[in-house]
PDB file of N, CA and C in Angstrom:
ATOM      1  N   UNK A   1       5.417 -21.692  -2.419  1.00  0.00           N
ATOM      2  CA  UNK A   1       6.309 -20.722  -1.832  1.00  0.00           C
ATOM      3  C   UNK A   1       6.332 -19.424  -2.627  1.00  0.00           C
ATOM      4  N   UNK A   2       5.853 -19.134  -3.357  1.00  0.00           N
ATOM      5  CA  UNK A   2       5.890 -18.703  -4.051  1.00  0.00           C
ATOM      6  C   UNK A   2       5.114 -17.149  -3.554  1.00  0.00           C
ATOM      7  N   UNK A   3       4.112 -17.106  -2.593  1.00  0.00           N
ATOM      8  CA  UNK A   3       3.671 -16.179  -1.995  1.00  0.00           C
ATOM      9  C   UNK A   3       4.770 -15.527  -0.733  1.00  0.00           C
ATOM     10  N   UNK A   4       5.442 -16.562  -0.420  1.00  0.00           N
ATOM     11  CA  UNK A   4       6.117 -16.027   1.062  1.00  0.00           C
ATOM     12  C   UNK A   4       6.506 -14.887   1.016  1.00  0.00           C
ATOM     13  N   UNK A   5       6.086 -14.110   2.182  1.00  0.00           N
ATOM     14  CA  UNK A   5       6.540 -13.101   2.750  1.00  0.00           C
ATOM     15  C   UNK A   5       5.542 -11.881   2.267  1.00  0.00           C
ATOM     16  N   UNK A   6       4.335 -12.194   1.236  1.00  0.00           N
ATOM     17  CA  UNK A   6       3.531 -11.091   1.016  1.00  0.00           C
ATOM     18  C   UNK A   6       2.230 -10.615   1.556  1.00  0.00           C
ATOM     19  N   UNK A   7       2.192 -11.683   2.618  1.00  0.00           N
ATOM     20  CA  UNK A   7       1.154 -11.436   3.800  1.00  0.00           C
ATOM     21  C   UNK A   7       2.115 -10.843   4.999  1.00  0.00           C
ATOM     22  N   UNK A   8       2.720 -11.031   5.392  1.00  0.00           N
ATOM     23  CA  UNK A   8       3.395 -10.637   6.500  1.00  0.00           C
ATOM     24  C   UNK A   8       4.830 -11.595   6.692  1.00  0.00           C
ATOM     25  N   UNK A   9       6.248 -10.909   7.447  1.00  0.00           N
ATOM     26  CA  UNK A   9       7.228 -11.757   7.661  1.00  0.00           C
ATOM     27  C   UNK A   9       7.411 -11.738   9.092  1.00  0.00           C
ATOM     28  N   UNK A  10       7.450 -13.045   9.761  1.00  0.00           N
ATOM     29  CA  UNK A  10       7.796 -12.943  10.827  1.00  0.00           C
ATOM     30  C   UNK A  10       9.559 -13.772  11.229  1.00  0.00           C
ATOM     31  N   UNK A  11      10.099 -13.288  12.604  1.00  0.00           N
ATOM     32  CA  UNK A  11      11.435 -14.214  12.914  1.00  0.00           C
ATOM     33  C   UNK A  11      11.155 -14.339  14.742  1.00  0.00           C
ATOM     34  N   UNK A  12      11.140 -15.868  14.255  1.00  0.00           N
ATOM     35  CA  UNK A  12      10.774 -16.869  15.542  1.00  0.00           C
ATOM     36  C   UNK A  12      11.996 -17.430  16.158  1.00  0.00           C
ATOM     37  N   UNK A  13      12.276 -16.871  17.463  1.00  0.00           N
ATOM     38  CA  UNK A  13      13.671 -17.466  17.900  1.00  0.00           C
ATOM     39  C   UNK A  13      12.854 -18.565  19.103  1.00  0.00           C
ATOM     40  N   UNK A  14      13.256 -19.486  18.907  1.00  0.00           N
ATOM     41  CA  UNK A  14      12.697 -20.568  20.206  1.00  0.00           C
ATOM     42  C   UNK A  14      13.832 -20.848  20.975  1.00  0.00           C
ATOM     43  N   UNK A  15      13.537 -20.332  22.456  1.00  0.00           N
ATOM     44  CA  UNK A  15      14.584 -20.544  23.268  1.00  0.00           C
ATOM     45  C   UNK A  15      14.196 -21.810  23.966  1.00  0.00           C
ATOM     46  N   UNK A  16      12.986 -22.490  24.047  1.00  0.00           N
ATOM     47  CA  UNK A  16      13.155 -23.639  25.265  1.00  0.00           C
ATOM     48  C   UNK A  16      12.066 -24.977  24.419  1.00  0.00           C
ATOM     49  N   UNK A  17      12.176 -25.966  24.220  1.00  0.00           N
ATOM     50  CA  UNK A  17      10.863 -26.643  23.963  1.00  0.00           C
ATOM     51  C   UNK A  17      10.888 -27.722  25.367  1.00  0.00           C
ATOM     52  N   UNK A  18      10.276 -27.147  26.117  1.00  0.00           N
ATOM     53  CA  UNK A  18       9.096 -27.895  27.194  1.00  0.00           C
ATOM     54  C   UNK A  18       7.931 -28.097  27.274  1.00  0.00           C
ATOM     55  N   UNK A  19       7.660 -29.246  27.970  1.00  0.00           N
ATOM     56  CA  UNK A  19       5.981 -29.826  28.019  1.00  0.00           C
ATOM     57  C   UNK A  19       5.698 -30.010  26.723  1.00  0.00           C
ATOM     58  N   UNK A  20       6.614 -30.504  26.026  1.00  0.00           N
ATOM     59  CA  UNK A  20       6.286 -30.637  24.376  1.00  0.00           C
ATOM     60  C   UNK A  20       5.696 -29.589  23.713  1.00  0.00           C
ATOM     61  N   UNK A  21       6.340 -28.365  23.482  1.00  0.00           N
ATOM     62  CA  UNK A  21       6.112 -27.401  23.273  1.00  0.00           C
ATOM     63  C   UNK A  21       6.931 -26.307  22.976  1.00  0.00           C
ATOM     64  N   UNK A  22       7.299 -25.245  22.140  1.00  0.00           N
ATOM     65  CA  UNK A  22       8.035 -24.218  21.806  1.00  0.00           C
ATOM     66  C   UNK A  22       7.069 -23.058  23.080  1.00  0.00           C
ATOM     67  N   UNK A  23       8.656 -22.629  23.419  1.00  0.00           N
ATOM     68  CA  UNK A  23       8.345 -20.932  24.245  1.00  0.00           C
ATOM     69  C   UNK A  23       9.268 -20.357  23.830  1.00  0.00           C
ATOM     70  N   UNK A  24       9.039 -18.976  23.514  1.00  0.00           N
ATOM     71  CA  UNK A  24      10.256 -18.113  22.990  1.00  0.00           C
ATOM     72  C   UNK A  24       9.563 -16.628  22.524  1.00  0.00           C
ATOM     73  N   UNK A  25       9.978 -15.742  21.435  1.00  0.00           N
ATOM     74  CA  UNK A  25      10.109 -14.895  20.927  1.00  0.00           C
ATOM     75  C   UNK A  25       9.907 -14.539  19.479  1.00  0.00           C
ATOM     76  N   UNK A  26       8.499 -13.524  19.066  1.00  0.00           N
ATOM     77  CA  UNK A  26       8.299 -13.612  17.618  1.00  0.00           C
ATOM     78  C   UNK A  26       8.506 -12.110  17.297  1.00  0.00           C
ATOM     79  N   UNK A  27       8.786 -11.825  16.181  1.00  0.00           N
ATOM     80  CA  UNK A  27       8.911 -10.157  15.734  1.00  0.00           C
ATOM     81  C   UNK A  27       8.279 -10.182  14.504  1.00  0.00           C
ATOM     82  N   UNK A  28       7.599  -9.288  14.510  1.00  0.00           N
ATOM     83  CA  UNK A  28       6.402  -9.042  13.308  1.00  0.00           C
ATOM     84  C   UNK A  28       6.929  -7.884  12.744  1.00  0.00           C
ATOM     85  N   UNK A  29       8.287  -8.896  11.382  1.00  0.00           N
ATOM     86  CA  UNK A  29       9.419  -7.838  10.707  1.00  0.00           C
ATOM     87  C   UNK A  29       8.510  -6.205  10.397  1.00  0.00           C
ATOM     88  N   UNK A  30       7.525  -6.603   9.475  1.00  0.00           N
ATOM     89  CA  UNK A  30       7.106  -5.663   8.685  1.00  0.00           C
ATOM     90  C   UNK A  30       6.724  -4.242   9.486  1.00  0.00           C
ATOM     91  N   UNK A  31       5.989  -4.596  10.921  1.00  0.00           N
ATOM     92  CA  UNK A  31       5.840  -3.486  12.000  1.00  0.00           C
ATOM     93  C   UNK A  31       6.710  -3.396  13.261  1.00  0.00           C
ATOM     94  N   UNK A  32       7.835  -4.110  13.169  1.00  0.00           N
ATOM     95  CA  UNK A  32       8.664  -4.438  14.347  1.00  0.00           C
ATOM     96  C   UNK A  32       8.207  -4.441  15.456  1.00  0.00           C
ATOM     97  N   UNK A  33       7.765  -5.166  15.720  1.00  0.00           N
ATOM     98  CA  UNK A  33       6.761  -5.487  16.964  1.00  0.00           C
ATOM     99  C   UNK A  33       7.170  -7.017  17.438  1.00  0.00           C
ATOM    100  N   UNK A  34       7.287  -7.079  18.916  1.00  0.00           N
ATOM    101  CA  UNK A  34       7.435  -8.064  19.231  1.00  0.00           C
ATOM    102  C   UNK A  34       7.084  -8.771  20.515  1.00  0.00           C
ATOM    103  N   UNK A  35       6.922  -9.946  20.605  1.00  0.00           N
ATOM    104  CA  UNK A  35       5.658 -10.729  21.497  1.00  0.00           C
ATOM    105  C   UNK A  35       6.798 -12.211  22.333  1.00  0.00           C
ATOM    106  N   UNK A  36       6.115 -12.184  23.209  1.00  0.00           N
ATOM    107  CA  UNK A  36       6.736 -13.548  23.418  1.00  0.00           C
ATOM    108  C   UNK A  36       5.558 -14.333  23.720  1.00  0.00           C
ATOM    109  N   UNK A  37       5.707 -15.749  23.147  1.00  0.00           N
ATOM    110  CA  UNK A  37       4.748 -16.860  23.382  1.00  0.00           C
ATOM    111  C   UNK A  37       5.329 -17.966  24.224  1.00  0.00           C
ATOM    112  N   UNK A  38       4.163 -19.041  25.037  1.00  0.00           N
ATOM    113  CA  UNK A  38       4.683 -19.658  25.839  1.00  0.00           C
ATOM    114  C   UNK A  38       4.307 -21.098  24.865  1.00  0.00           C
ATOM    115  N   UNK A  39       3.411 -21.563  23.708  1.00  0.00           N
ATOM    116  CA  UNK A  39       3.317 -22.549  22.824  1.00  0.00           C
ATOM    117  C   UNK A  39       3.380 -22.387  21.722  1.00  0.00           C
ATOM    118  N   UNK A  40       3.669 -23.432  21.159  1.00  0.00           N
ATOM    119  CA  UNK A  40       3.554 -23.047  19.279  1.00  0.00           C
ATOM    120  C   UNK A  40       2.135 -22.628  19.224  1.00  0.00           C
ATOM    121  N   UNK A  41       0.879 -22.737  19.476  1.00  0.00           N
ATOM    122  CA  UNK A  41      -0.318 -22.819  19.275  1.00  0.00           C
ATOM    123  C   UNK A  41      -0.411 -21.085  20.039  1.00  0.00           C
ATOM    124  N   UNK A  42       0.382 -20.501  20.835  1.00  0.00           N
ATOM    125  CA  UNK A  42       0.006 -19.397  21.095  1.00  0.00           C
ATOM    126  C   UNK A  42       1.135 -18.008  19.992  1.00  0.00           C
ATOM    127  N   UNK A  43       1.931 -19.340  19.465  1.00  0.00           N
ATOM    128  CA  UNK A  43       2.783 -18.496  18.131  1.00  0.00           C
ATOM    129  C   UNK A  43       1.737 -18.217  16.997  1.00  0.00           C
ATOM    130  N   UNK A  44       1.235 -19.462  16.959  1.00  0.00           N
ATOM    131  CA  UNK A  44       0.159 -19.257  15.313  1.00  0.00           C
ATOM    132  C   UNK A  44      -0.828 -18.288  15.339  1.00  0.00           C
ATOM    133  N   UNK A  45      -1.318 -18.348  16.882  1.00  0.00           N
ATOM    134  CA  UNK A  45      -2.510 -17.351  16.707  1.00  0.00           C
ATOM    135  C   UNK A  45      -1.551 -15.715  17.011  1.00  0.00           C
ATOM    136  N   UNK A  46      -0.740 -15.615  17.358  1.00  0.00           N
ATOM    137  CA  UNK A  46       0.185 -14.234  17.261  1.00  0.00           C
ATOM    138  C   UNK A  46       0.149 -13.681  15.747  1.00  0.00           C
ATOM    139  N   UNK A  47       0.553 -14.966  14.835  1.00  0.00           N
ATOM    140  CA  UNK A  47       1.069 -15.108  13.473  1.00  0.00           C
ATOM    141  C   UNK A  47      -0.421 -14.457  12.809  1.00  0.00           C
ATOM    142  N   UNK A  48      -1.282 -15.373  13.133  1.00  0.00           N
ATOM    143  CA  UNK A  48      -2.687 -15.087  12.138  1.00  0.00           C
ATOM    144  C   UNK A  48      -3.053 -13.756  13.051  1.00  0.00           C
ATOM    145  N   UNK A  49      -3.354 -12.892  14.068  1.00  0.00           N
ATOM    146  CA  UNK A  49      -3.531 -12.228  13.929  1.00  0.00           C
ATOM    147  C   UNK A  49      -2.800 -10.795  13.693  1.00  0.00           C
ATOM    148  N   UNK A  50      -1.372 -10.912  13.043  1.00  0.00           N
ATOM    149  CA  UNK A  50      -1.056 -10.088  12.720  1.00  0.00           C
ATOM    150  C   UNK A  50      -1.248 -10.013  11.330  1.00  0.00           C
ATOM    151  N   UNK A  51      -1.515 -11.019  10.765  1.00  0.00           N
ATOM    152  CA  UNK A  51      -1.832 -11.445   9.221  1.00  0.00           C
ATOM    153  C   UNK A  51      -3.648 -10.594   8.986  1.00  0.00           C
ATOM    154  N   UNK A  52      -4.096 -10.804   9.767  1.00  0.00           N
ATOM    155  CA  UNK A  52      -5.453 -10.184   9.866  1.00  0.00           C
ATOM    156  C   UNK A  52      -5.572  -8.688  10.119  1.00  0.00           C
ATOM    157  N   UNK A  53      -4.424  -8.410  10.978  1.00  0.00           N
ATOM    158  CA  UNK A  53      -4.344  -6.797  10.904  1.00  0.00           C
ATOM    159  C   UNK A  53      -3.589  -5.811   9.885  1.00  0.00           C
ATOM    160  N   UNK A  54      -2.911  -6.906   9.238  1.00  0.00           N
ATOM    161  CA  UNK A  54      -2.448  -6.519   8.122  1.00  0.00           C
ATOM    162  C   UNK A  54      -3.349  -6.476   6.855  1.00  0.00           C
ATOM    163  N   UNK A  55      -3.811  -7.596   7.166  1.00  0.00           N
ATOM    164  CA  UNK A  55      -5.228  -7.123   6.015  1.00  0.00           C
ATOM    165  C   UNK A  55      -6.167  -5.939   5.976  1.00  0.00           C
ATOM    166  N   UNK A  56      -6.053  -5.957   7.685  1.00  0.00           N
ATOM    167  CA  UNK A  56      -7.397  -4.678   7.946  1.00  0.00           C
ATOM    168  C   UNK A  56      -6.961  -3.653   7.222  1.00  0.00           C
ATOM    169  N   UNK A  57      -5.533  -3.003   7.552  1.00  0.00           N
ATOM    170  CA  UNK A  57      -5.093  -2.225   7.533  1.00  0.00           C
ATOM    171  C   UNK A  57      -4.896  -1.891   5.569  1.00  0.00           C
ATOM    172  N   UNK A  58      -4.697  -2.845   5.254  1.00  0.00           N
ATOM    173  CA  UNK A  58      -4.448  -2.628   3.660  1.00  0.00           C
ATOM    174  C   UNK A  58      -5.778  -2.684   3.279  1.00  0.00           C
ATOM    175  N   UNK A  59      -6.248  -3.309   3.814  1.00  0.00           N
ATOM    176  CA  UNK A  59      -8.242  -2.720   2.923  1.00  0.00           C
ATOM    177  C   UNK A  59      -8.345  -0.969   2.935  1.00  0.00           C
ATOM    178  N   UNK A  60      -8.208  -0.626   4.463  1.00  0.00           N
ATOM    179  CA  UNK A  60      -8.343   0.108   4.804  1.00  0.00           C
ATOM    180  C   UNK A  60      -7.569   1.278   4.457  1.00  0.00           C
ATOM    181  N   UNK A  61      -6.394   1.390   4.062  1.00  0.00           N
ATOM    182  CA  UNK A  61      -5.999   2.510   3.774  1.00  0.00           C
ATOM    183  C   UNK A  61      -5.546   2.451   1.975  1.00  0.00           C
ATOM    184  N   UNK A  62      -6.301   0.994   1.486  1.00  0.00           N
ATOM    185  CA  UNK A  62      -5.788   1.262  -0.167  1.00  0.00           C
ATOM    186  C   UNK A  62      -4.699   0.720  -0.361  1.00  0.00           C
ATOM    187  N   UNK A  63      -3.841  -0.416   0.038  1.00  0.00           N
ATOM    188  CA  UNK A  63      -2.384   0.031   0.044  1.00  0.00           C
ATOM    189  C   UNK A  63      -2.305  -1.487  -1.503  1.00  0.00           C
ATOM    190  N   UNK A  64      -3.636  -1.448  -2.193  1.00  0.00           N
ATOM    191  CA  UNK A  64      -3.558  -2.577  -3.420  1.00  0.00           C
ATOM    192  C   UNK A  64      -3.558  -1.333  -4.499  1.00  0.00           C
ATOM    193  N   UNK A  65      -3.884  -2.400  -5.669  1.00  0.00           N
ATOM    194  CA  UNK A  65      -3.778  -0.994  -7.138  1.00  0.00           C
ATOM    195  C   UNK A  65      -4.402  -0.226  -6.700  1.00  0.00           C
ATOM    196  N   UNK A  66      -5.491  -0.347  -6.517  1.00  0.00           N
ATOM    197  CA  UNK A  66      -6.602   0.628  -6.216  1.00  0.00           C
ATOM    198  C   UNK A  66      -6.634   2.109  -5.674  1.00  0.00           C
ATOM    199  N   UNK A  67      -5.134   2.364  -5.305  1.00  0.00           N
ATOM    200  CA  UNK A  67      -5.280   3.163  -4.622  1.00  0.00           C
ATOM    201  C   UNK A  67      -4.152   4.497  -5.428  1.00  0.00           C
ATOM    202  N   UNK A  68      -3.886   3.802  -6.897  1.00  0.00           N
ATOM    203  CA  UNK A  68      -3.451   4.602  -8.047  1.00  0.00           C
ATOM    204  C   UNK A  68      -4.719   4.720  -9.078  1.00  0.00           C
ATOM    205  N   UNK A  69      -5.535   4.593  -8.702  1.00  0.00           N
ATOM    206  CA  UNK A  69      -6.705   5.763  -9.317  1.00  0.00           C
ATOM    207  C   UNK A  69      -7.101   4.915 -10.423  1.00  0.00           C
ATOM    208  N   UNK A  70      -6.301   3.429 -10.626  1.00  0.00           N
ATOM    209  CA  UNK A  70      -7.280   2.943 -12.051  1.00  0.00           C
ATOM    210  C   UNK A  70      -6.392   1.180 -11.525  1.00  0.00           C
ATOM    211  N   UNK A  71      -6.837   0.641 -12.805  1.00  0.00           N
ATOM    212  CA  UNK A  71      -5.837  -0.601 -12.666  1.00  0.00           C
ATOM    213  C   UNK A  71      -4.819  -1.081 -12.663  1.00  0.00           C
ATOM    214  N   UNK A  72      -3.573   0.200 -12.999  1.00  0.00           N
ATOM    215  CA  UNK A  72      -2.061   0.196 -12.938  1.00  0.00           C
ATOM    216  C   UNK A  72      -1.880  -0.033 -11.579  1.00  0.00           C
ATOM    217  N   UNK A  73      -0.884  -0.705 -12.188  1.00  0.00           N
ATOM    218  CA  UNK A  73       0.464  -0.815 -11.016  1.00  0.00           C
ATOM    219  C   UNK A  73       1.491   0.093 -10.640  1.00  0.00           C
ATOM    220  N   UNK A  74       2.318   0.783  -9.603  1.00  0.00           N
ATOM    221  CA  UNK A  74       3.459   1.699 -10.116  1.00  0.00           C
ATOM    222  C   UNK A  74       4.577   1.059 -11.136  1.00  0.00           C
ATOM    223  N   UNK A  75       4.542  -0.222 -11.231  1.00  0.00           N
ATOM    224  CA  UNK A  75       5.471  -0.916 -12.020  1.00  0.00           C
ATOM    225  C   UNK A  75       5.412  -0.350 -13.516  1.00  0.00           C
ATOM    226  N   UNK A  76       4.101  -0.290 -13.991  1.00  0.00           N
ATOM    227  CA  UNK A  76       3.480   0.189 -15.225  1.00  0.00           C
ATOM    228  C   UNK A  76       3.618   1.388 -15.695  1.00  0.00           C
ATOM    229  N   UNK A  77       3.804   2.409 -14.982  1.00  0.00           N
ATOM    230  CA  UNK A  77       3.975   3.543 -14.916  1.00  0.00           C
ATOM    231  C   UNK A  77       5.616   3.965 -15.195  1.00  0.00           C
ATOM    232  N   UNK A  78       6.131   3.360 -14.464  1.00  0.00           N
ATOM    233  CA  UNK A  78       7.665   3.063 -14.643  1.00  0.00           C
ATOM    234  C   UNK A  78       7.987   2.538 -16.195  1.00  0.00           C
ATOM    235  N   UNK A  79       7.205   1.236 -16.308  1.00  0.00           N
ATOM    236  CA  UNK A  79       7.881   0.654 -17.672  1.00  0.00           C
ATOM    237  C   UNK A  79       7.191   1.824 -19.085  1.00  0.00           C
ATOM    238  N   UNK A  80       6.260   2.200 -18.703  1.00  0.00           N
ATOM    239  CA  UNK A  80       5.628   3.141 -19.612  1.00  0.00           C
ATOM    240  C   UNK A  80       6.478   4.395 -20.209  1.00  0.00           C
ATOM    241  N   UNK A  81       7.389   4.993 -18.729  1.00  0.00           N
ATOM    242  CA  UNK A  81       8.369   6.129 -18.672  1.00  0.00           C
ATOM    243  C   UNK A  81       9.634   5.625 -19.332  1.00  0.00           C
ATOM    244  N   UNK A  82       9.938   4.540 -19.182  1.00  0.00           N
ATOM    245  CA  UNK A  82      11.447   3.711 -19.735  1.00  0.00           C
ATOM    246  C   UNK A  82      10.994   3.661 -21.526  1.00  0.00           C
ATOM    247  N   UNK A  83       9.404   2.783 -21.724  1.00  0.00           N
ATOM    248  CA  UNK A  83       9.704   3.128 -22.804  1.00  0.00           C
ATOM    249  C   UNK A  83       9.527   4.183 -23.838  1.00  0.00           C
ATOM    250  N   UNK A  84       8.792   5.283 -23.324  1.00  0.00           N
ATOM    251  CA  UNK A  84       8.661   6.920 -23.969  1.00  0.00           C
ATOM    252  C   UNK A  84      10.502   6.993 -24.382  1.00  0.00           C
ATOM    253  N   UNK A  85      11.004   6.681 -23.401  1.00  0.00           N
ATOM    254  CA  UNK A  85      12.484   7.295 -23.239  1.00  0.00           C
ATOM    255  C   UNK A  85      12.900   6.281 -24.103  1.00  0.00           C
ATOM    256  N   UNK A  86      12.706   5.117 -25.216  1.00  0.00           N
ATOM    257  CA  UNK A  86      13.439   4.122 -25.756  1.00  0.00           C
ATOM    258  C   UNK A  86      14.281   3.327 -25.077  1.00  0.00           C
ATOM    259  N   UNK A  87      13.917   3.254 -23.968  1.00  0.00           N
ATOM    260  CA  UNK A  87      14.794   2.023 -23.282  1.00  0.00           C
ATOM    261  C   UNK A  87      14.440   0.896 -22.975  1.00  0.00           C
ATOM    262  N   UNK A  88      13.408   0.338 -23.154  1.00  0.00           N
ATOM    263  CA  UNK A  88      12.401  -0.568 -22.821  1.00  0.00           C
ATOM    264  C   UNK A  88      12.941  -1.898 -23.583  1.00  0.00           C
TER     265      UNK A  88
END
């Protein structure tokens, strides 16, 4: 558990389980976007491909270290400024 929520968060309201099966409503928190599915099996593939476009999209526009010009983190940068200032 320890990863949750850093690929993508979703909130699944299931309004009916028929034919042995979930139908209902998913929202894809991170882009607020939202879908309705008629099976669990048409939830997962909702799930994985928003997980996949979320990947595209972070390759694609840098959104890892990489995209502060070396191997820092902004975290690093921060603790670096705290401790110039002796607060660290």
């Amino acid at each position: 558990m320890g990863n949750a929520g850093k690929l993508a968060t979703f909130i699944v309201h299931v309004q009916y389980c028929q034919n042995a099966t979930w139908q209902g409503t998913i929202v894809w928190a991170d882009e607020k976007q939202t879908s309705n599915f008629r099976s669990a099996l048409e939830m997962l593939k909702l799930m994985d491909s928003a997980v996949e476009q979320s990947d595209e999209r972070r390759d694609r526009f840098g959104e890892d270290e990489r995209q502060w010009g070396d191997d820092r983190k902004p975290d690093d940068e921060a603790q670096d400024r705290m401790a110039s200032d002796g607060k660290k």
